[in-house]
PDB file of N, CA and C in Angstrom:
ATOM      1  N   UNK A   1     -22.065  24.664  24.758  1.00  0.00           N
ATOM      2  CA  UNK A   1     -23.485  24.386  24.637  1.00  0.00           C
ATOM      3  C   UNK A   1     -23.738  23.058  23.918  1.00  0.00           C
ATOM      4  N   UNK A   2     -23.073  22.639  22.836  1.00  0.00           N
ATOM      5  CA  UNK A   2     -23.048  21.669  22.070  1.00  0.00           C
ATOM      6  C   UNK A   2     -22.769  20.314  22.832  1.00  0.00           C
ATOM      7  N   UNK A   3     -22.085  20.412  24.189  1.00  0.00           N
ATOM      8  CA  UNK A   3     -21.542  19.432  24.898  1.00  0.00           C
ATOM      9  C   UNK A   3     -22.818  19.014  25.884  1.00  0.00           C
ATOM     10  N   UNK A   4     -24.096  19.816  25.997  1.00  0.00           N
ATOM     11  CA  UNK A   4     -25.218  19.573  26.734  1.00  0.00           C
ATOM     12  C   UNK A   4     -26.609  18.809  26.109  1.00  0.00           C
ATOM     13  N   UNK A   5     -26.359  19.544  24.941  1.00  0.00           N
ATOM     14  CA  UNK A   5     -27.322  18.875  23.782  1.00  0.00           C
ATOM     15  C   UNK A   5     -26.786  17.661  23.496  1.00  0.00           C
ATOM     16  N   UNK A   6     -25.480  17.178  23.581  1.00  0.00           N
ATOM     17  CA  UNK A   6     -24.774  15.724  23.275  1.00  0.00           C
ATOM     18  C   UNK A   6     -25.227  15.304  24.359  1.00  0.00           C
ATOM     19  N   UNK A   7     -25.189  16.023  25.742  1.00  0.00           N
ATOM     20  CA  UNK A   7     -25.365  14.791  26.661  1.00  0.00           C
ATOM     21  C   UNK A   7     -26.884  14.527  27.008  1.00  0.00           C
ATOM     22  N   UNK A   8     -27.752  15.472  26.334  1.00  0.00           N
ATOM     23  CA  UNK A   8     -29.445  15.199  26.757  1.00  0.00           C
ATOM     24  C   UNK A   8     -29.570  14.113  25.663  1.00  0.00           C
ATOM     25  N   UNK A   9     -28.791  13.562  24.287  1.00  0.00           N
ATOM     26  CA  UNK A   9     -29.169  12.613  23.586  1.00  0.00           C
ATOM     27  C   UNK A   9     -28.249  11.604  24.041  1.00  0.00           C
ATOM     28  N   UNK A  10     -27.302  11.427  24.869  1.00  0.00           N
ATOM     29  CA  UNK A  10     -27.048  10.693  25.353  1.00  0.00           C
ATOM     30  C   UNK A  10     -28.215   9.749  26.284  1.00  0.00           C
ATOM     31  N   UNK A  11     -28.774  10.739  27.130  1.00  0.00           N
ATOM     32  CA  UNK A  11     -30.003  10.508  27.918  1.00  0.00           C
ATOM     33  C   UNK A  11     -31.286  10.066  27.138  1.00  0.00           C
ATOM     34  N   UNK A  12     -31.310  10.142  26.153  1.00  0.00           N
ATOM     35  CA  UNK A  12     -32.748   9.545  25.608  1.00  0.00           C
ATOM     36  C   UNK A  12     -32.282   8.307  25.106  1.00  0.00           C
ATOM     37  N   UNK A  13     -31.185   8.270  24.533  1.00  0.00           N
ATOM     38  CA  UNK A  13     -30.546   7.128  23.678  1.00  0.00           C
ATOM     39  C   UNK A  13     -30.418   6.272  25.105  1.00  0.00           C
ATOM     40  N   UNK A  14     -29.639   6.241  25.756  1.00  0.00           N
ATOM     41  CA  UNK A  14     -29.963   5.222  27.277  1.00  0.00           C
ATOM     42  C   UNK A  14     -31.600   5.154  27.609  1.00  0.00           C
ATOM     43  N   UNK A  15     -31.953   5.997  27.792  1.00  0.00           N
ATOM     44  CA  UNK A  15     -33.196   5.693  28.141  1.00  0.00           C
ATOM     45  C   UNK A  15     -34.334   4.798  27.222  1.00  0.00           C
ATOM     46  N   UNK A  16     -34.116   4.961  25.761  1.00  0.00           N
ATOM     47  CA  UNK A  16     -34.742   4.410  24.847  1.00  0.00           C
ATOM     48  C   UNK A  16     -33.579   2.543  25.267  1.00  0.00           C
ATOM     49  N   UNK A  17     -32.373   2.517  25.250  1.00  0.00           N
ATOM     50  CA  UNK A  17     -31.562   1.331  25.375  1.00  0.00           C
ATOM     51  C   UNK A  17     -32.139   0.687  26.309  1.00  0.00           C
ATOM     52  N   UNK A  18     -32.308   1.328  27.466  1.00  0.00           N
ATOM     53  CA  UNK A  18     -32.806   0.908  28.573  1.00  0.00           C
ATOM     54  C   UNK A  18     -34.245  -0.157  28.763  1.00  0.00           C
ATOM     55  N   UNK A  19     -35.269   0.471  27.732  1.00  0.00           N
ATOM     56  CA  UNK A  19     -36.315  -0.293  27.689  1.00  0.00           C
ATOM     57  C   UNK A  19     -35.963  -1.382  26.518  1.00  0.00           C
ATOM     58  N   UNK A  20     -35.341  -1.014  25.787  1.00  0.00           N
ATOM     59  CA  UNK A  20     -35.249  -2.369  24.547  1.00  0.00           C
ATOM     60  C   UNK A  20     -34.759  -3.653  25.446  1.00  0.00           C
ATOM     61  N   UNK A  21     -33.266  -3.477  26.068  1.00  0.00           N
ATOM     62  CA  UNK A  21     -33.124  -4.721  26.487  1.00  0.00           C
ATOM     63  C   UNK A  21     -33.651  -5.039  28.054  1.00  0.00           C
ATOM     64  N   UNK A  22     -34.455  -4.448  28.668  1.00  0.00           N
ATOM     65  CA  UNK A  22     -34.853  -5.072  30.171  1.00  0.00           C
ATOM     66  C   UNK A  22     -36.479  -4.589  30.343  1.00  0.00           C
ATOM     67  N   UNK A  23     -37.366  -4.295  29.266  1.00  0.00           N
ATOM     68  CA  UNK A  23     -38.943  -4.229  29.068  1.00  0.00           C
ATOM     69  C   UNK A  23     -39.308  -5.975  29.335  1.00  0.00           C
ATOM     70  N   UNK A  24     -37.966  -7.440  29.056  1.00  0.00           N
ATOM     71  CA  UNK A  24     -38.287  -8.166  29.269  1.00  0.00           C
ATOM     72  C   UNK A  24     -38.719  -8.520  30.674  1.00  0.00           C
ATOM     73  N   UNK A  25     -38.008  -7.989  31.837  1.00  0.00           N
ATOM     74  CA  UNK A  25     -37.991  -8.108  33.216  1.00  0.00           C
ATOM     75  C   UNK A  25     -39.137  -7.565  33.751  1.00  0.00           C
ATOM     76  N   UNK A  26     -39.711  -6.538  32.920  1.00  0.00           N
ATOM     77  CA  UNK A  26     -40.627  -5.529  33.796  1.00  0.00           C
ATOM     78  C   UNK A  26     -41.799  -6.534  33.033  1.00  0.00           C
ATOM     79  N   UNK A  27     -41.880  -6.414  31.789  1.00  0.00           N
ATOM     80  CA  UNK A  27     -43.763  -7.167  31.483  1.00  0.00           C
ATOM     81  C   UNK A  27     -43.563  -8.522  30.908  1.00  0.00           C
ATOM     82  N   UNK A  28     -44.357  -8.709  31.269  1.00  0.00           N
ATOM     83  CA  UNK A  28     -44.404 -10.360  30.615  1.00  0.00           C
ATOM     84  C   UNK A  28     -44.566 -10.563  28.575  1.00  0.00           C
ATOM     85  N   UNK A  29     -45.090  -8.901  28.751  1.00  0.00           N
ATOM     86  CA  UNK A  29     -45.503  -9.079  27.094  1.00  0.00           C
ATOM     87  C   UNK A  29     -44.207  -8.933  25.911  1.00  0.00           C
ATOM     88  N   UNK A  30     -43.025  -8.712  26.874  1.00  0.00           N
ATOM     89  CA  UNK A  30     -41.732  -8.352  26.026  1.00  0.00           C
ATOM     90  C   UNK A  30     -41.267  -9.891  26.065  1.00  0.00           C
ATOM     91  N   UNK A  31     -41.551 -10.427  27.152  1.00  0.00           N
ATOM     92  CA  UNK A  31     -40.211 -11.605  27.138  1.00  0.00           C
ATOM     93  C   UNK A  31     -39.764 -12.438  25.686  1.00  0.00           C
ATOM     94  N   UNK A  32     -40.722 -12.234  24.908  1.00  0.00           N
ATOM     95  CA  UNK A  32     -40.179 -12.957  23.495  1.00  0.00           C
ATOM     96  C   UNK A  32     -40.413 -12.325  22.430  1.00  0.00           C
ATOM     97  N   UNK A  33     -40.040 -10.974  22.576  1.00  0.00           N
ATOM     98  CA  UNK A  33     -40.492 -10.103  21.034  1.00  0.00           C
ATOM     99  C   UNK A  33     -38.982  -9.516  21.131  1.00  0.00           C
ATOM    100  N   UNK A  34     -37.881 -10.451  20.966  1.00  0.00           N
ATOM    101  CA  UNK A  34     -36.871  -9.409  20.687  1.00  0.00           C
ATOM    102  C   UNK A  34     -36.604  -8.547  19.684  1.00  0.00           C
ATOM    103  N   UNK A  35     -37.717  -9.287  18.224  1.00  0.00           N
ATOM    104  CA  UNK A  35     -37.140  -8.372  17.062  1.00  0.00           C
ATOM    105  C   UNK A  35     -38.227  -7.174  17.143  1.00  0.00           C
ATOM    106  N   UNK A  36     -39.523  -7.518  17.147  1.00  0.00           N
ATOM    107  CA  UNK A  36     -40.114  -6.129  17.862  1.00  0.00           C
ATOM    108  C   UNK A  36     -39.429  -4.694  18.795  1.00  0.00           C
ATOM    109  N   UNK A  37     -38.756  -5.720  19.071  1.00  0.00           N
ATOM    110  CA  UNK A  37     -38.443  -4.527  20.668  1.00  0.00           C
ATOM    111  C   UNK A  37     -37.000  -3.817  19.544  1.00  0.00           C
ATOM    112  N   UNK A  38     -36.222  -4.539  19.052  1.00  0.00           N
ATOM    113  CA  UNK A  38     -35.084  -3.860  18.423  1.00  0.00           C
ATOM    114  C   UNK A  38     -35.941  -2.897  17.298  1.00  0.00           C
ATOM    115  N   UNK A  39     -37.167  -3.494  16.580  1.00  0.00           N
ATOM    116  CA  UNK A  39     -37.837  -2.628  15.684  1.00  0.00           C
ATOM    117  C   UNK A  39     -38.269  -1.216  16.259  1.00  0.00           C
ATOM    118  N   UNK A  40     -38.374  -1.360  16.774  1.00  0.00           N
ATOM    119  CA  UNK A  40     -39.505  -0.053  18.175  1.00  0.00           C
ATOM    120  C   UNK A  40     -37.980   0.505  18.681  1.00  0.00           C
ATOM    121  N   UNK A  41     -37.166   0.637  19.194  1.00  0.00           N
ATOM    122  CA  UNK A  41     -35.815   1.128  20.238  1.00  0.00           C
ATOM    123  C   UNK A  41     -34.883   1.787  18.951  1.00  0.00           C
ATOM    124  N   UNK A  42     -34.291   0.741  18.674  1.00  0.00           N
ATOM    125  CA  UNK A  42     -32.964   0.459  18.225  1.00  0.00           C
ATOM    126  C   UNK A  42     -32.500   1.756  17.113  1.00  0.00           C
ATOM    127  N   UNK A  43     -33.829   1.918  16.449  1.00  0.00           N
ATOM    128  CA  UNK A  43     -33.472   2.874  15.019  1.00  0.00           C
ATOM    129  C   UNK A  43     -33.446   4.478  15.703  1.00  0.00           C
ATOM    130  N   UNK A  44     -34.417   4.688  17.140  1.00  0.00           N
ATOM    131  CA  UNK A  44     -34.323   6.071  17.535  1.00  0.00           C
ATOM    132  C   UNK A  44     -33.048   6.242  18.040  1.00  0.00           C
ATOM    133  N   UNK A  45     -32.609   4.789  18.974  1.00  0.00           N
ATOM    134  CA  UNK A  45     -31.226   5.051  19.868  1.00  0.00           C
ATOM    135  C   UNK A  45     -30.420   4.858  19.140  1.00  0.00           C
ATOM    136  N   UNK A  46     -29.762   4.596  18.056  1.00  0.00           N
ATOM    137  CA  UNK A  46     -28.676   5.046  17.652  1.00  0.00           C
ATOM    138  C   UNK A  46     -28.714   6.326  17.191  1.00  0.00           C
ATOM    139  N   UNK A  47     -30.078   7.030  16.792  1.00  0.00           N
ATOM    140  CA  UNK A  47     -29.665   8.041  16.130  1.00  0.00           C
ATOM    141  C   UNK A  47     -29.563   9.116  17.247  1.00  0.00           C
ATOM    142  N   UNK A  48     -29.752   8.863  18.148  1.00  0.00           N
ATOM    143  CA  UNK A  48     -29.959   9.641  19.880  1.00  0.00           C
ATOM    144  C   UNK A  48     -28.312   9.514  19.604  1.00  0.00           C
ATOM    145  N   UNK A  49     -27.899   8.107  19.792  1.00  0.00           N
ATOM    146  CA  UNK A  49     -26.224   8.124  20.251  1.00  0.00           C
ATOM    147  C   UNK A  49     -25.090   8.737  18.923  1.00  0.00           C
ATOM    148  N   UNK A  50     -25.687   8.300  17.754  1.00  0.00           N
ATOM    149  CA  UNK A  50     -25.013   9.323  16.796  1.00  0.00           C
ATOM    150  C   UNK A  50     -24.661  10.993  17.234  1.00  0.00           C
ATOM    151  N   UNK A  51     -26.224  11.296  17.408  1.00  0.00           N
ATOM    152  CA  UNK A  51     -25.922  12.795  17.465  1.00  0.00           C
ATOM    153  C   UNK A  51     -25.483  13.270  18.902  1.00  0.00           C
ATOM    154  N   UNK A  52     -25.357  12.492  19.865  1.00  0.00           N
ATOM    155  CA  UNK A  52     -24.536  12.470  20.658  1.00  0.00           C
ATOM    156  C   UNK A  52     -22.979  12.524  20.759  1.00  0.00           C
ATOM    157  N   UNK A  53     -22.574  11.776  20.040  1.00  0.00           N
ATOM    158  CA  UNK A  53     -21.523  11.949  19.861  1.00  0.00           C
ATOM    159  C   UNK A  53     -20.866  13.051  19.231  1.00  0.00           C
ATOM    160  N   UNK A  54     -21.757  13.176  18.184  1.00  0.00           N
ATOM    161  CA  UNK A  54     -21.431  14.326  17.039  1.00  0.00           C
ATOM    162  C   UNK A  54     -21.164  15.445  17.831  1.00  0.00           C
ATOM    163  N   UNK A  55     -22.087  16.040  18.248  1.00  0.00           N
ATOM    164  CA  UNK A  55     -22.519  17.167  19.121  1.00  0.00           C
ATOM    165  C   UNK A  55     -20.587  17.118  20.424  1.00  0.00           C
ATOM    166  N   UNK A  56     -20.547  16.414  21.222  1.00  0.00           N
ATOM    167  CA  UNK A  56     -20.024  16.570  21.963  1.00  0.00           C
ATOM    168  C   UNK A  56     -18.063  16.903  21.459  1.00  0.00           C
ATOM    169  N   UNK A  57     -18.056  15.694  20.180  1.00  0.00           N
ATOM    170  CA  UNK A  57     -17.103  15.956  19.334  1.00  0.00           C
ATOM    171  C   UNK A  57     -16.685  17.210  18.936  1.00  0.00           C
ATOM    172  N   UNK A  58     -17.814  18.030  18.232  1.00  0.00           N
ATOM    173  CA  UNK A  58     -17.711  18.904  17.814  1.00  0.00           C
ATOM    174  C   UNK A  58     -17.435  20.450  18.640  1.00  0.00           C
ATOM    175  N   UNK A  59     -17.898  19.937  20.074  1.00  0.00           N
ATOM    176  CA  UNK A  59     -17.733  20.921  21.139  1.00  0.00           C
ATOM    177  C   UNK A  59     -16.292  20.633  21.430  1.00  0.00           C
ATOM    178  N   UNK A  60     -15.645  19.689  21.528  1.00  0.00           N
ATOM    179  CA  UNK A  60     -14.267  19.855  22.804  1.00  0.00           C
ATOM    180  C   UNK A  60     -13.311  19.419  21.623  1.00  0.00           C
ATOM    181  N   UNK A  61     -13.772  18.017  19.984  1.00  0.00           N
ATOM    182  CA  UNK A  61     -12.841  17.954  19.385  1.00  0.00           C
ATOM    183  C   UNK A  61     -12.199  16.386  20.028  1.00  0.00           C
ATOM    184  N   UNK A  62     -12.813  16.135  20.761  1.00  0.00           N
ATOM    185  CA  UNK A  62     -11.915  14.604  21.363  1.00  0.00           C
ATOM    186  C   UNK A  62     -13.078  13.360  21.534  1.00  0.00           C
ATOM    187  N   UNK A  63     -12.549  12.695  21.037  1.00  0.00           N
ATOM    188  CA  UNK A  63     -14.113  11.312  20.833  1.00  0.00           C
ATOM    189  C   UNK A  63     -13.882  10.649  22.128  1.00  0.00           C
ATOM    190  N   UNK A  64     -13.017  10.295  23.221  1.00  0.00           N
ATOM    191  CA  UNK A  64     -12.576  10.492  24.183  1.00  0.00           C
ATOM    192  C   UNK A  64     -13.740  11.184  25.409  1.00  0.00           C
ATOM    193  N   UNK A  65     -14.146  11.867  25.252  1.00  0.00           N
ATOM    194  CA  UNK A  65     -15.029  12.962  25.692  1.00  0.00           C
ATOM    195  C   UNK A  65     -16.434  12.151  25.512  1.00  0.00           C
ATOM    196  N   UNK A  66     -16.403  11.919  24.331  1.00  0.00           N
ATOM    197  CA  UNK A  66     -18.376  11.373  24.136  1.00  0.00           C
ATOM    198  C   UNK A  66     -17.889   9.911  24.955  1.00  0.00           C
ATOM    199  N   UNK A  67     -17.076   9.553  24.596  1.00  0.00           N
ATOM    200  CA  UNK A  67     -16.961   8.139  25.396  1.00  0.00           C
ATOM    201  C   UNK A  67     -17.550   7.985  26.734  1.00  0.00           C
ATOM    202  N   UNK A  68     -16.487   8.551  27.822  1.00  0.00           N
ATOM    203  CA  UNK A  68     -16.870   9.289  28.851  1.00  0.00           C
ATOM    204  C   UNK A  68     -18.294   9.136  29.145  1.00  0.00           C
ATOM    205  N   UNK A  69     -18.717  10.305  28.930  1.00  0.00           N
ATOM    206  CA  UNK A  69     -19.473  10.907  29.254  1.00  0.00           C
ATOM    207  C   UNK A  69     -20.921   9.856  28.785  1.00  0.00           C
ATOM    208  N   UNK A  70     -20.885   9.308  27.745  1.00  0.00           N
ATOM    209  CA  UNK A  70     -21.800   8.307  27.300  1.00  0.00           C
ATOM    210  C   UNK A  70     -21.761   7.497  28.326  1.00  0.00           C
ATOM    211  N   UNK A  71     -20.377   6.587  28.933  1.00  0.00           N
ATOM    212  CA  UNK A  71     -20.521   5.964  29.949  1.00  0.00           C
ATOM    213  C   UNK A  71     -21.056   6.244  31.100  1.00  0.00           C
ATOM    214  N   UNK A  72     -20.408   7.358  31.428  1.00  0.00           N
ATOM    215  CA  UNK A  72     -21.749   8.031  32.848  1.00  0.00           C
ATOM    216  C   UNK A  72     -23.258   8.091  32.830  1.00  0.00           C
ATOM    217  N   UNK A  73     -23.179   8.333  31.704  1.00  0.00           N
ATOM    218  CA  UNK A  73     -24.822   8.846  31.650  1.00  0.00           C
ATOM    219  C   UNK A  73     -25.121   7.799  31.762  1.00  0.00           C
ATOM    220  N   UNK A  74     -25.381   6.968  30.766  1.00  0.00           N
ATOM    221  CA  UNK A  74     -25.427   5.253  31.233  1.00  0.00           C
ATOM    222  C   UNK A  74     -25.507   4.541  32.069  1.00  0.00           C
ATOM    223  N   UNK A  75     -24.614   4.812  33.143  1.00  0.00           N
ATOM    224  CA  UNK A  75     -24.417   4.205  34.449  1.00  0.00           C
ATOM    225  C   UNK A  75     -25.880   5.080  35.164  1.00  0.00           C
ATOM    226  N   UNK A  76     -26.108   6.195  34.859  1.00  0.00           N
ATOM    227  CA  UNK A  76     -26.912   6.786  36.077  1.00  0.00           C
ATOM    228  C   UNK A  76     -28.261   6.360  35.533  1.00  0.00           C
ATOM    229  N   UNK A  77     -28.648   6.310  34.466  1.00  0.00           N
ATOM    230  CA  UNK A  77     -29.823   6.270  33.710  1.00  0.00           C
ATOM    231  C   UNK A  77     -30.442   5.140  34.016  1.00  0.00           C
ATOM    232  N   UNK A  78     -29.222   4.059  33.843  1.00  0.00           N
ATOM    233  CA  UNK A  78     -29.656   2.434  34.141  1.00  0.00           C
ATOM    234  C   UNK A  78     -29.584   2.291  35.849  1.00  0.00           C
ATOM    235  N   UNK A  79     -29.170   3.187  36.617  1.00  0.00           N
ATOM    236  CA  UNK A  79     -29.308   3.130  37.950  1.00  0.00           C
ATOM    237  C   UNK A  79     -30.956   3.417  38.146  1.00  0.00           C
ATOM    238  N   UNK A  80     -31.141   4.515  37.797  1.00  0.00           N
ATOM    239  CA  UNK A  80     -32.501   5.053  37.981  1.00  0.00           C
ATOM    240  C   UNK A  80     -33.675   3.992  36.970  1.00  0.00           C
ATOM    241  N   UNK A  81     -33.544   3.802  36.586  1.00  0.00           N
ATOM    242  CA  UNK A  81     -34.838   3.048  35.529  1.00  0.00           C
ATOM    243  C   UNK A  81     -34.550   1.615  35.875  1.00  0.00           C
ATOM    244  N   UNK A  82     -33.563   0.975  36.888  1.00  0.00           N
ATOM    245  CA  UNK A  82     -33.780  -0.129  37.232  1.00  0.00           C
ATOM    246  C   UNK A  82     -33.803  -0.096  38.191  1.00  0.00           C
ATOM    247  N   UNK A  83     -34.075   1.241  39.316  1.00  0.00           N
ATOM    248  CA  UNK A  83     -34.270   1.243  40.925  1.00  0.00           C
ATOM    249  C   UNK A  83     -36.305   1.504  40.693  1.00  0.00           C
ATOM    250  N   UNK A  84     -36.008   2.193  39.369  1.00  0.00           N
ATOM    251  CA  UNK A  84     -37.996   2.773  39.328  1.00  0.00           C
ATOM    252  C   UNK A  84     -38.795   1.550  39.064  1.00  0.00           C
ATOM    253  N   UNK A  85     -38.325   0.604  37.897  1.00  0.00           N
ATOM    254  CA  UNK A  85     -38.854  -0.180  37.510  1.00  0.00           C
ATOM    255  C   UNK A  85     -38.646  -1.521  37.877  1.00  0.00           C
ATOM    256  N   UNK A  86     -37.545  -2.102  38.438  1.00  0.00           N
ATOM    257  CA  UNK A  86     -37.708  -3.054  39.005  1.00  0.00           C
ATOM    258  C   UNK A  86     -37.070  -3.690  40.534  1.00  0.00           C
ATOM    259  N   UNK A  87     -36.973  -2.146  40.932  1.00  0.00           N
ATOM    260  CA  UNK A  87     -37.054  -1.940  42.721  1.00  0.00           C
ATOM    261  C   UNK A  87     -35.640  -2.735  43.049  1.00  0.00           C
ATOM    262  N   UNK A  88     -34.882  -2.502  42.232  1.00  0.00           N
ATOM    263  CA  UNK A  88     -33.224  -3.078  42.870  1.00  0.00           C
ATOM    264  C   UNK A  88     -32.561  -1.769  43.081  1.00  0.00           C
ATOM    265  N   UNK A  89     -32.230  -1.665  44.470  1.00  0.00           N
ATOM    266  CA  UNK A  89     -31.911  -0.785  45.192  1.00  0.00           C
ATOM    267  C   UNK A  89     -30.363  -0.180  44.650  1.00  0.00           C
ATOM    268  N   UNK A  90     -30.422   0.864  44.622  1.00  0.00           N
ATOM    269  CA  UNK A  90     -28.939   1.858  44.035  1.00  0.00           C
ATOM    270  C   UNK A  90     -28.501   2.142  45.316  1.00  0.00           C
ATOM    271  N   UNK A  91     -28.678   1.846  46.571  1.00  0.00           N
ATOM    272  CA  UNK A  91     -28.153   2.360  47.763  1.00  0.00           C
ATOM    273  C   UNK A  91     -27.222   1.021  48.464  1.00  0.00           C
ATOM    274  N   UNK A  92     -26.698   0.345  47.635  1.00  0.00           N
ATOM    275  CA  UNK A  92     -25.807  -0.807  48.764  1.00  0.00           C
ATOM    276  C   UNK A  92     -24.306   0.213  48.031  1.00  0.00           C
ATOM    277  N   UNK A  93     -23.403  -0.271  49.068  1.00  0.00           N
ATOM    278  CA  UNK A  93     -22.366   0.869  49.079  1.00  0.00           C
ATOM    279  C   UNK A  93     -21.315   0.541  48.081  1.00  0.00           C
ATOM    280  N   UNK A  94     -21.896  -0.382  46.895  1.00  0.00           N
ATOM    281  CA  UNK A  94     -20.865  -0.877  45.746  1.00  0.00           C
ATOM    282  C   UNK A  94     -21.349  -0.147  44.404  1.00  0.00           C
ATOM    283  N   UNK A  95     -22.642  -0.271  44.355  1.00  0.00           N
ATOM    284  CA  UNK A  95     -23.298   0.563  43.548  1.00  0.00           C
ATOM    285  C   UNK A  95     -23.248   2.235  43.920  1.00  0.00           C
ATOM    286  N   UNK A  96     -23.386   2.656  44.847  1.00  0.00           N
ATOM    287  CA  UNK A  96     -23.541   4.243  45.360  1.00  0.00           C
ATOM    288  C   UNK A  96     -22.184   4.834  45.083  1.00  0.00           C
ATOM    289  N   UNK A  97     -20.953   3.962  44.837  1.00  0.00           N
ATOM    290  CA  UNK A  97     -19.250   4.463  44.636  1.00  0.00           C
ATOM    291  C   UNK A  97     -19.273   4.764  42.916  1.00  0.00           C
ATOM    292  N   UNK A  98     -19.812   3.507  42.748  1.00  0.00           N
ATOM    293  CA  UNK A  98     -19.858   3.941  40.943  1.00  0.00           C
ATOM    294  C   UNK A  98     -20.773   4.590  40.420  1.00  0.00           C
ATOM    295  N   UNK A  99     -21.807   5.241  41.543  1.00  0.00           N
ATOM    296  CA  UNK A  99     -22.699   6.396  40.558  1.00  0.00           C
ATOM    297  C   UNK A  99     -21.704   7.911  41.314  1.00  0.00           C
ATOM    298  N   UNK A 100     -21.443   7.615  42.346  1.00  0.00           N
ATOM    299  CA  UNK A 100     -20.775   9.044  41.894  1.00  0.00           C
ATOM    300  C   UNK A 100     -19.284   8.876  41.033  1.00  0.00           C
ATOM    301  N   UNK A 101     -19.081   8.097  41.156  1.00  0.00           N
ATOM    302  CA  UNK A 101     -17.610   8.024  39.762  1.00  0.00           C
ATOM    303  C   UNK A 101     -17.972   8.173  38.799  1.00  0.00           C
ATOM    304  N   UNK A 102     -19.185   7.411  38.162  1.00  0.00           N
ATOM    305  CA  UNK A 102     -20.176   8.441  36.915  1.00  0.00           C
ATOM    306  C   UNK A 102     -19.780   9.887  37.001  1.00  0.00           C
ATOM    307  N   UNK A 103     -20.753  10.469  37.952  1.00  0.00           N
ATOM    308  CA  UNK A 103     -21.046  11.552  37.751  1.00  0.00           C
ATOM    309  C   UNK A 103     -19.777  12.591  38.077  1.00  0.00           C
ATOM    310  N   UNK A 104     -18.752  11.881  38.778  1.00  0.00           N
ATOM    311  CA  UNK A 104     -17.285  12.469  38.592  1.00  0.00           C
ATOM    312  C   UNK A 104     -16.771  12.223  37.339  1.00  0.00           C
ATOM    313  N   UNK A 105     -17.120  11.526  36.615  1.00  0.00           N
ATOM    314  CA  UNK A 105     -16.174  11.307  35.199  1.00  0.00           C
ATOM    315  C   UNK A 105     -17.126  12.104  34.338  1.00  0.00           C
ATOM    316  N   UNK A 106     -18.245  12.434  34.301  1.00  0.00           N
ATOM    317  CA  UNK A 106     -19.224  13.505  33.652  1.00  0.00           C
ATOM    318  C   UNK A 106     -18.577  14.797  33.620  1.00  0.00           C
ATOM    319  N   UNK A 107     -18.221  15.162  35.211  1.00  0.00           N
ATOM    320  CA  UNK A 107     -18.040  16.555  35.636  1.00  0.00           C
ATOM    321  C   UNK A 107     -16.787  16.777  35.097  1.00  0.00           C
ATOM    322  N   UNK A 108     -15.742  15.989  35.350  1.00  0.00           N
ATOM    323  CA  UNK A 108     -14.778  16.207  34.409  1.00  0.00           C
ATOM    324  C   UNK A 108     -14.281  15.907  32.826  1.00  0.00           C
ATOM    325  N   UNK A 109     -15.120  15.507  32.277  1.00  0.00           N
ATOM    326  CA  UNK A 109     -15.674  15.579  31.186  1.00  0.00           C
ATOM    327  C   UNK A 109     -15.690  17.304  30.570  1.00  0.00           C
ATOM    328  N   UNK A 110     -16.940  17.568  31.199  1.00  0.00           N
ATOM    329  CA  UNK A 110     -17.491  18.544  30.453  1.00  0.00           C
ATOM    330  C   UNK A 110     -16.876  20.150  31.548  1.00  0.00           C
ATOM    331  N   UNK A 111     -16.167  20.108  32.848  1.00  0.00           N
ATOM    332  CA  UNK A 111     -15.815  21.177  33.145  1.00  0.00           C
ATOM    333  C   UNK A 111     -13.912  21.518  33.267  1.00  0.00           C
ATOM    334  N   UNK A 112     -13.224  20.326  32.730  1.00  0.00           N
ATOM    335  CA  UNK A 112     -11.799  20.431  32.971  1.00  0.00           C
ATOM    336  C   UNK A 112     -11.664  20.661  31.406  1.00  0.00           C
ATOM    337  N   UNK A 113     -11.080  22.027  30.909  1.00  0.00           N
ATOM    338  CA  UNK A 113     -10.942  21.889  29.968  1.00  0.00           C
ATOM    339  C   UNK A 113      -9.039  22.019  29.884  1.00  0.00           C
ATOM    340  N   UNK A 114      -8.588  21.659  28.569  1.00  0.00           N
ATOM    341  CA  UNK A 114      -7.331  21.052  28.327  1.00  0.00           C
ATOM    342  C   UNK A 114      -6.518  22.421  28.537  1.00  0.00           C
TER     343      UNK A 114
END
C-alpha cells in the first residue's frame, strides 16, 4: 500500500515540476519570473518527492525502486501535460516506445517482487 501512496506523490511532485519549469512555454506571464515560479513549485515538490521516496522505500526497502518508478511517472506525466498544454503530440513512434517502457519499468517496479 505504501508503494501507491509513494507513487500518487510521485505524481503531484511531477506535476507541480512540470509547471515550474515549462509555465514559461504555455503563458507569457512566466517567461521571466523564475524565482517566483521556484517560490510557488519548488518547496511543495520536493516535499511531494521526499515523501515519495520515503513511502516507497519503506514498502520494498530498495531506493532503487523509488528511482524507477519516479522515472516513469515522470516520463508519463510530462507526456501528458505537454501533449494537454502545449499540443506536442505523444503519438510519433519514438515517443509512444518510451511511454510504454515507463509504464513497463513502473509495472515491474511495483509487481515483481524479489
Amino acid at each position: 500500500m505504501k508503494i501507491l501512496i509513494g507513487s500518487l506523490f510521485f505524481v503531484v511532485g511531477n506535476v507541480l515540476a512540470w509547471f515550474q519549469f515549462n509555465s514559461q512555454f504555455v503563458w507569457d506571464w512566466w517567461k521571466d519570473r523564475p524565482i517566483l515560479s521556484n517560490l510557488i513549485f519548488a518547496i511543495p515538490m520536493g516535499i511531494c518527492f521526499w515523501y515519495a521516496v520515503k513511502y516507497i522505500v519503506e514498502d520494498t526497502g530498495y531506493l532503487w525502486t523509488s528511482k524507477l518508478i519516479g522515472f516513469g511517472v515522470g516520463n508519463i506525466i510530462f507526456a501528458i501535460f505537454t501533449y494537454i498544454f502545449l499540443k506536442e503530440s505523444i503519438f510519433a513512434p519514438k515517443t509512444m516506445i518510451c511511454l510504454v517502457l515507463s509504464v513497463a519499468i513502473i509495472g515491474i517496479q511495483i509487481f515483481w517482487k524479489n
